[in-house]
Protein backbone atom coordinates (compact mmCIF):
# COMPACT_ATOMS: atom_id res chain seq x y z
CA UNK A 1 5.56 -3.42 5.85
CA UNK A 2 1.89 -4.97 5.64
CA UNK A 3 0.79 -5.21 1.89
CA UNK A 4 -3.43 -5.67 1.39
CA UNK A 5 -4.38 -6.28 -2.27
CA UNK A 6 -7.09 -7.29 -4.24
CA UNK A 7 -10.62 -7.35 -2.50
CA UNK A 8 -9.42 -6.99 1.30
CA UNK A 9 -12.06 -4.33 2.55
CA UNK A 10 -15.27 -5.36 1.10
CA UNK A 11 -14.82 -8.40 4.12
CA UNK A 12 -13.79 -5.63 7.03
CA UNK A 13 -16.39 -4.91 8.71
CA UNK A 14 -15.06 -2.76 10.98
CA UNK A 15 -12.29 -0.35 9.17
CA UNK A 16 -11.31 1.38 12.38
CA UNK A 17 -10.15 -1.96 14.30
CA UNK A 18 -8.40 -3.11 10.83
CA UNK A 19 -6.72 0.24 10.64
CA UNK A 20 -5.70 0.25 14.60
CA UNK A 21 -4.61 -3.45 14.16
CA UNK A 22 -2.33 -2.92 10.82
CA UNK A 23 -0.69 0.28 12.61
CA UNK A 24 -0.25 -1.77 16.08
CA UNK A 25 1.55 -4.69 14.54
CA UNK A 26 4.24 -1.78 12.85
CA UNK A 27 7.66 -0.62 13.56
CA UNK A 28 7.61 3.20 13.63
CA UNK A 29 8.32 4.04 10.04
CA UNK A 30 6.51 0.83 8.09
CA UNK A 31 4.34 0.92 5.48
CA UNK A 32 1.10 0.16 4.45
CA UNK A 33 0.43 -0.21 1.44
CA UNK A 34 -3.20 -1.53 0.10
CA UNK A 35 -4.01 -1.65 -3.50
CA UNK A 36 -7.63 -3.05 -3.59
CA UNK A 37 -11.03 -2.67 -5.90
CA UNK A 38 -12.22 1.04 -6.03
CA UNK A 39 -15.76 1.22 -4.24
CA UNK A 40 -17.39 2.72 -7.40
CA UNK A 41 -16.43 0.02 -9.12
CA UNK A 42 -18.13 -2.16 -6.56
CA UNK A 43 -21.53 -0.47 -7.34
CA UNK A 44 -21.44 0.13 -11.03
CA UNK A 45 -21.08 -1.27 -14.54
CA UNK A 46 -20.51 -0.53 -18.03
CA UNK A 47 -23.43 -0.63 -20.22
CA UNK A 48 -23.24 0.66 -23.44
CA UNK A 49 -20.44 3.24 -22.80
CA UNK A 50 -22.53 3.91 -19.76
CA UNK A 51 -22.02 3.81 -16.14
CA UNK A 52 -25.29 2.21 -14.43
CA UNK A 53 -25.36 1.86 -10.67
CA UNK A 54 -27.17 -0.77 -8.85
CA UNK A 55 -26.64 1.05 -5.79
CA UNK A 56 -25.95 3.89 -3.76
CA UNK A 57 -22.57 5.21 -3.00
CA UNK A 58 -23.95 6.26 0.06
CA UNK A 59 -25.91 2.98 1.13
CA UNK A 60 -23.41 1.12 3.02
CA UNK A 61 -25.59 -1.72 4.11
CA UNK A 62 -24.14 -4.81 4.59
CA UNK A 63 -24.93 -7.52 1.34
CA UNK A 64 -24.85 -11.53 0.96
CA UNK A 65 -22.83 -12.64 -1.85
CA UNK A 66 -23.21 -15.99 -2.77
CA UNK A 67 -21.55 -16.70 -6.18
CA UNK A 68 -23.13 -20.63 -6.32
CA UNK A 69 -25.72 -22.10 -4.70
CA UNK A 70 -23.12 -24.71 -3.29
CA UNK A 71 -21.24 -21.98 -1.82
CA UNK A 72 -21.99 -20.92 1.64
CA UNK A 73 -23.14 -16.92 1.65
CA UNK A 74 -21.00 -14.12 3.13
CA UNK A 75 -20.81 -10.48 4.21
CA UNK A 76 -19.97 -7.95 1.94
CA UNK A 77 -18.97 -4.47 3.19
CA UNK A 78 -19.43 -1.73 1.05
CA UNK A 79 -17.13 1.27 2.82
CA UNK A 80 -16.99 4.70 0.67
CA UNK A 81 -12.94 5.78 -0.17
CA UNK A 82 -13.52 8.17 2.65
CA UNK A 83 -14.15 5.83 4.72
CA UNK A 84 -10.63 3.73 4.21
CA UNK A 85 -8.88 6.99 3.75
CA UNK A 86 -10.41 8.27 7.34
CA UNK A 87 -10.17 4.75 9.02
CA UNK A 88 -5.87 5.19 8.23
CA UNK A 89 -5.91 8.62 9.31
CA UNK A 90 -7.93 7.71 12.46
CA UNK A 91 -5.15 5.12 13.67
CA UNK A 92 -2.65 7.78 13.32
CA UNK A 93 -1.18 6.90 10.09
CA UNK A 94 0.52 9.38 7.80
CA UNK A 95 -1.42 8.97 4.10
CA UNK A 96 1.97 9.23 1.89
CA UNK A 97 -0.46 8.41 -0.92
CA UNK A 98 -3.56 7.99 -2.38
CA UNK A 99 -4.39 7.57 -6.03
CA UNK A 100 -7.12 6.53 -8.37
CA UNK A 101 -6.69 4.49 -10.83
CA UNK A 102 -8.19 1.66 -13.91
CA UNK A 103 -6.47 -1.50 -14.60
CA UNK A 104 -6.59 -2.00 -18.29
CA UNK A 105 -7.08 -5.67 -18.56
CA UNK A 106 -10.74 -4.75 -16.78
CA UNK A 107 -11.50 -1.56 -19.50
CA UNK A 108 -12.15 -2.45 -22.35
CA UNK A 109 -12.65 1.50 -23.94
CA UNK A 110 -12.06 4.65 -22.42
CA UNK A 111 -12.61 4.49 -18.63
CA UNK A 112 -15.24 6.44 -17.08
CA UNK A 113 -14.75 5.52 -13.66
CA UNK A 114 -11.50 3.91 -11.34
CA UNK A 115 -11.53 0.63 -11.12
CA UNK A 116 -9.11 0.33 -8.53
CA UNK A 117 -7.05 2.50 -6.18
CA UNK A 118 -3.76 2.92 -4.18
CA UNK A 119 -3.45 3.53 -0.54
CA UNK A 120 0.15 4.12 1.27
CA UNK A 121 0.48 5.32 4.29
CA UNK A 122 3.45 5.48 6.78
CA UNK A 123 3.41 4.74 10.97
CA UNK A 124 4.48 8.15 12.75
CA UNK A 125 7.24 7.72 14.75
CA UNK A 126 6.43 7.05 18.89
């Protein structure tokens, strides 16, 4: 089984290799199973019981994050759910699973958009 949580593919930059390398290191039958920050959720936030992007869905450019100026900057890739979801597929793995989703301590009112989703797929047999 290889579990991902949490903020994993925002530092991927290449989903295809992570995808290959997560299904190569499996016995036939494992799992994968990635629960990680929805990619809307990424882009947007909540003002006023609206959702305001600050970017695209569609621009997938690379960005520097830098949360402190004593920090040292990093990549951030911004991949659409597609994009996971087709990466998996594109190894060869069987999606069991895939389902959108908010986490409540994050919402404070009615969500409007995920905040996170759920990814499990399965390693075909040889």
């Amino acid at each position: 089984m290889a579990v991902a949580e949490c903020g994993v593919f925002i530092w991927v930059e290449n989903l295809n290799v992570w995808m290959k390398n997560v299904y190569r290191v499996l016995r036939s039958g494992g799992k994968l199973i990635v629960s990680d920050f929805h990619p809307l959720s990424m882009i947007t936030k909540v003002i006023n019981g609206a959702v305001t992007f600050r970017k695209s869905y569609f621009d997938q450019r690379p960005e520097i994050y830098q949360p402190e100026e004593n920090i040292p900057p990093a990549v951030e890739f911004l991949w659409k759910l597609s994009d996971i979801i087709n990466a998996a597929v594109g190894a060869r793995f069987q999606i069991d699973r895939v389902e959108e989703y908010y986490a409540e301590y994050k919402v404070k009112d009615v969500p409007l958009i995920p905040t996170d989703f759920l990814l499990v797929a399965t390693k075909k047999g040889a």
